[in-house]
N, C-alpha and C. Protein backbone atom coordinates (compact mmCIF):
# COMPACT_ATOMS: atom_id res chain seq x y z
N UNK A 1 0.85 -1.18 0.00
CA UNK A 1 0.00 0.00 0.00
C UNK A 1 0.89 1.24 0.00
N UNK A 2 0.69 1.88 -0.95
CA UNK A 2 1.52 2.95 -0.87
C UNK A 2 0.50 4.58 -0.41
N UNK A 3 1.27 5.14 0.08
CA UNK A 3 0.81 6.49 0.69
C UNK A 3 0.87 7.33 0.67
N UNK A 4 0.20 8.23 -0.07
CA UNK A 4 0.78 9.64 -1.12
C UNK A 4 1.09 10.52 0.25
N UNK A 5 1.93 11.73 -0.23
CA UNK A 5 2.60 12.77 0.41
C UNK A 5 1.16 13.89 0.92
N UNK A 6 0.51 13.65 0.39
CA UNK A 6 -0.67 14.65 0.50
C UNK A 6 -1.90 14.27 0.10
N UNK A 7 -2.87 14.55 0.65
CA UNK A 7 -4.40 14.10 0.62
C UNK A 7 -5.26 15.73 0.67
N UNK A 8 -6.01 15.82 -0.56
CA UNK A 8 -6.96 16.64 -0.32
C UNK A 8 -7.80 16.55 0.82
N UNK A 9 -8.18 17.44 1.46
CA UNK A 9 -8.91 17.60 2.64
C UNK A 9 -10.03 17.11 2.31
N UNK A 10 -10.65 17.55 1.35
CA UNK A 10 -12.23 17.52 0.45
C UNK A 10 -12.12 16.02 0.29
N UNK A 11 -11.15 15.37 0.18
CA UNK A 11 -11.24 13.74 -0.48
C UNK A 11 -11.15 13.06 1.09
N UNK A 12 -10.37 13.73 1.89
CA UNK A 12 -10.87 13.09 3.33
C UNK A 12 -12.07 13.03 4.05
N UNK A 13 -12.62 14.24 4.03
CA UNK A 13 -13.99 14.54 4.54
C UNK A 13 -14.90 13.78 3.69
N UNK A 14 -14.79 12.92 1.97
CA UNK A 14 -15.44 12.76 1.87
C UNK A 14 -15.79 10.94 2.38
N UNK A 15 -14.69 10.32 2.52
CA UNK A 15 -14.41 9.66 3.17
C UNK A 15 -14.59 9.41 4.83
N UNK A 16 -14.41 9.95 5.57
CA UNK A 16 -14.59 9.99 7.10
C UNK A 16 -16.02 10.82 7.18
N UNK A 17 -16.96 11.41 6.64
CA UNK A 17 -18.11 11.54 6.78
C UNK A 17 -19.38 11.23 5.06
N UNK A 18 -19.43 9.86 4.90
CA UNK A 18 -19.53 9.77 3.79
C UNK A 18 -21.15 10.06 3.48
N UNK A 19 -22.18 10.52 5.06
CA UNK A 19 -23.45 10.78 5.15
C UNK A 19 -23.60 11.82 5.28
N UNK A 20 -22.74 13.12 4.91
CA UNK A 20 -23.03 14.59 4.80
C UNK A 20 -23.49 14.91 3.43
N UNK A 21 -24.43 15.86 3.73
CA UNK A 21 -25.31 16.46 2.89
C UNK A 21 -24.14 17.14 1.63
N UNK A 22 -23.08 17.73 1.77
CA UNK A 22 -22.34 18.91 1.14
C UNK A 22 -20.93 18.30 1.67
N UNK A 23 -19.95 18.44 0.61
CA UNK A 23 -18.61 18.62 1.14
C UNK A 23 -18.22 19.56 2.48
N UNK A 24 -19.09 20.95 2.08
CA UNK A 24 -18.97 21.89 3.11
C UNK A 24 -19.39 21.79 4.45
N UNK A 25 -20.43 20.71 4.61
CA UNK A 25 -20.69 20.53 5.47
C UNK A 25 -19.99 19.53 6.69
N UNK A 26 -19.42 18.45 5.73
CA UNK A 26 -18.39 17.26 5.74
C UNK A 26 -17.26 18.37 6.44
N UNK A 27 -16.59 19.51 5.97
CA UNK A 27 -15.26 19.81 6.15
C UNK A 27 -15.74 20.88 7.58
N UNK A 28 -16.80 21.43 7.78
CA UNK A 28 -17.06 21.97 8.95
C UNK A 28 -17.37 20.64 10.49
N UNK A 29 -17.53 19.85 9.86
CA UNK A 29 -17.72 19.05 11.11
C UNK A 29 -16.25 18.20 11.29
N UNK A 30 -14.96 18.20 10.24
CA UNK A 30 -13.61 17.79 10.44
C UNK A 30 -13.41 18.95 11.40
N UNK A 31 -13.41 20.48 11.00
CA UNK A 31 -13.12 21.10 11.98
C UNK A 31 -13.65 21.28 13.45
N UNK A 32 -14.73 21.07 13.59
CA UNK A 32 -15.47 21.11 14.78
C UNK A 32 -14.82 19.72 15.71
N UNK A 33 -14.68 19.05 15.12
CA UNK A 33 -13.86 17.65 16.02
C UNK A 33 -12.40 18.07 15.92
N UNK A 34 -11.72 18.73 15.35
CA UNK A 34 -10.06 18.76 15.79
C UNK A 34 -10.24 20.13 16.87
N UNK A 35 -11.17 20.95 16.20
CA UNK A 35 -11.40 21.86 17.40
C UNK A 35 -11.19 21.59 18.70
N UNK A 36 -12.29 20.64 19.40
CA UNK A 36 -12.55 20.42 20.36
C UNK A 36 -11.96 19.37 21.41
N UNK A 37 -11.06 19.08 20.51
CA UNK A 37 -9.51 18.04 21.29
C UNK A 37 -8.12 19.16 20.58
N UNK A 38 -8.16 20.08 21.64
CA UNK A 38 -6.68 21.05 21.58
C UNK A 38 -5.27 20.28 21.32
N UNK A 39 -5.16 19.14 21.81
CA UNK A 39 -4.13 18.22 21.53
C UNK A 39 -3.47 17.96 20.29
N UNK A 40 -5.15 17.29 19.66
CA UNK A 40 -4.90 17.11 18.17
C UNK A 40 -4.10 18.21 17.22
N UNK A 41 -5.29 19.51 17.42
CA UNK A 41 -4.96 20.45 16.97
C UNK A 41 -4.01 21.45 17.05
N UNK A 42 -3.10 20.78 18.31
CA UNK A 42 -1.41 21.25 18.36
C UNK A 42 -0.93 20.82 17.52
N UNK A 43 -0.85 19.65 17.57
CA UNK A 43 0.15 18.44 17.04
C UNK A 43 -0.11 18.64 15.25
N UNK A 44 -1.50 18.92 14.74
CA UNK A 44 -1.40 18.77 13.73
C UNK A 44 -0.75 19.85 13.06
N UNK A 45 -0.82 20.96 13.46
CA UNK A 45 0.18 22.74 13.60
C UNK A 45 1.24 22.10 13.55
N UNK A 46 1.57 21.38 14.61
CA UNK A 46 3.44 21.42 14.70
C UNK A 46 3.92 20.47 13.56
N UNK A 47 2.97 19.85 12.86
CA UNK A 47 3.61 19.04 11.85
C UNK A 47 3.55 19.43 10.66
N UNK A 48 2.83 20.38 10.59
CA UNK A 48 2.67 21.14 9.01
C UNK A 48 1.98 22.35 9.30
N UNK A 49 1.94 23.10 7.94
CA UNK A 49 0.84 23.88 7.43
C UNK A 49 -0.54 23.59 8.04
N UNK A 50 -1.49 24.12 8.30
CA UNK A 50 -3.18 23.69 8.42
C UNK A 50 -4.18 25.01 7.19
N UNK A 51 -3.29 26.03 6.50
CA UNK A 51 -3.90 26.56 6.00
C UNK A 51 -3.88 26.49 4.41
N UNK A 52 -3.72 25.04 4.38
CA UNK A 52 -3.93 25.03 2.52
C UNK A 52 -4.69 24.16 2.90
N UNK A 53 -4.97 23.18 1.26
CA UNK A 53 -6.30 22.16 0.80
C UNK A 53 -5.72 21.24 0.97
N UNK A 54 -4.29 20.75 1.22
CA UNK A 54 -4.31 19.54 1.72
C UNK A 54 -3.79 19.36 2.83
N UNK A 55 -3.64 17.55 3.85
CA UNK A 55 -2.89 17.45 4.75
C UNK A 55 -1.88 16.88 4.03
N UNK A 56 -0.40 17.15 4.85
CA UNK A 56 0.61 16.07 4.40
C UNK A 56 0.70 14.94 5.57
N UNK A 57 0.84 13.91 4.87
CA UNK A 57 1.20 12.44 5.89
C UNK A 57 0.89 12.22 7.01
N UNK A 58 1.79 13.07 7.69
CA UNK A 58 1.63 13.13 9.30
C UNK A 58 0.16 13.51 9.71
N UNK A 59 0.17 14.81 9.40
CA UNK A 59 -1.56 15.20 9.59
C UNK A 59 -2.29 14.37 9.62
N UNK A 60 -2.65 13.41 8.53
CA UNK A 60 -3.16 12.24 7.88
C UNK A 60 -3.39 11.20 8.78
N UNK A 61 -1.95 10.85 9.17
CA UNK A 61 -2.01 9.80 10.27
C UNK A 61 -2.32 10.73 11.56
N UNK A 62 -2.29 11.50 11.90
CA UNK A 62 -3.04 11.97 13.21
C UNK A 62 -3.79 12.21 13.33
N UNK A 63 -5.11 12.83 12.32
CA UNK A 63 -6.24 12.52 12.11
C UNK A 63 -7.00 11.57 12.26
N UNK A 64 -6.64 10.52 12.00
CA UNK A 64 -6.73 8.82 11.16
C UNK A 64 -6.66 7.88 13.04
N UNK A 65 -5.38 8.25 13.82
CA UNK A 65 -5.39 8.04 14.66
C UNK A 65 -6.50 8.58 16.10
N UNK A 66 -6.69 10.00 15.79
CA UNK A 66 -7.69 10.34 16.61
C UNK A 66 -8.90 9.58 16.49
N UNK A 67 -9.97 9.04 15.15
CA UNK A 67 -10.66 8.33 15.19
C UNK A 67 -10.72 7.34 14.93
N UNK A 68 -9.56 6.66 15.58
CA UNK A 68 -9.40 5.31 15.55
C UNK A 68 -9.42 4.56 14.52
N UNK A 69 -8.76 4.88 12.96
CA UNK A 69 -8.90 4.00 11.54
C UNK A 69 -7.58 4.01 11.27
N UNK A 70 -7.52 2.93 11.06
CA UNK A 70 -6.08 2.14 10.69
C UNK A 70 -5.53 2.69 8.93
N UNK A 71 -4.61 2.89 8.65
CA UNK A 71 -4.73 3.28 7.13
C UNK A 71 -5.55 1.91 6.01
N UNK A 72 -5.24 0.81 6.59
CA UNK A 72 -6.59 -0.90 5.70
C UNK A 72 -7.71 0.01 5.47
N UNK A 73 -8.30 0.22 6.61
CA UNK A 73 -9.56 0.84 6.96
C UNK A 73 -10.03 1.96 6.25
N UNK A 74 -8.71 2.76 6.19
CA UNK A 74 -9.22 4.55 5.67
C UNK A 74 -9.06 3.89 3.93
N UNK A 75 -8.40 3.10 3.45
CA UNK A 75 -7.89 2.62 1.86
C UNK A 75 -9.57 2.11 1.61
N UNK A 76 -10.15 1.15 2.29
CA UNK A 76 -11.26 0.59 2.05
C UNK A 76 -12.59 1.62 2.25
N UNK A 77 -12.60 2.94 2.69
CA UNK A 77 -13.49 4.02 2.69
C UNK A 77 -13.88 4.25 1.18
């Protein structure tokens, strides 16, 4: 399994909320959950950028790790 350097945000959200009405709606409720665990939302700062369209790697996997999906898991989304 190979693991690209970067993942559109929009292609995550559509994935980890695949019962939202709107992308937009999908990418406001990614934020509302990293929001509300400050931890996450250090860690994902200290590993990159958070103000473009994609995450790189790390982000990815710390995301991925906060709700508990293994990368098998996130590939089979």
């Amino acid at each position: 399994m190979i693991i690209r350097r970067t993942i559109l945000k929009q292609e995550l959200v559509k994935k980890l909320y695949p019962d939202s009405i709107s992308i937009k709606s999908a990418m406001q409720q990614l934020r509302n959950e990293i929001d509300i665990c400050p931890t996450l939302k250090e860690q994902i700062e200290l590993v990159g950028n958070t103000k473009r369209h994609y995450y790189n790697k790390q982000q990815l996997l710390l995301i991925l790790e906060h709700f508990c999906i293994t990368l098998d898991e996130f590939e089979q989304l």
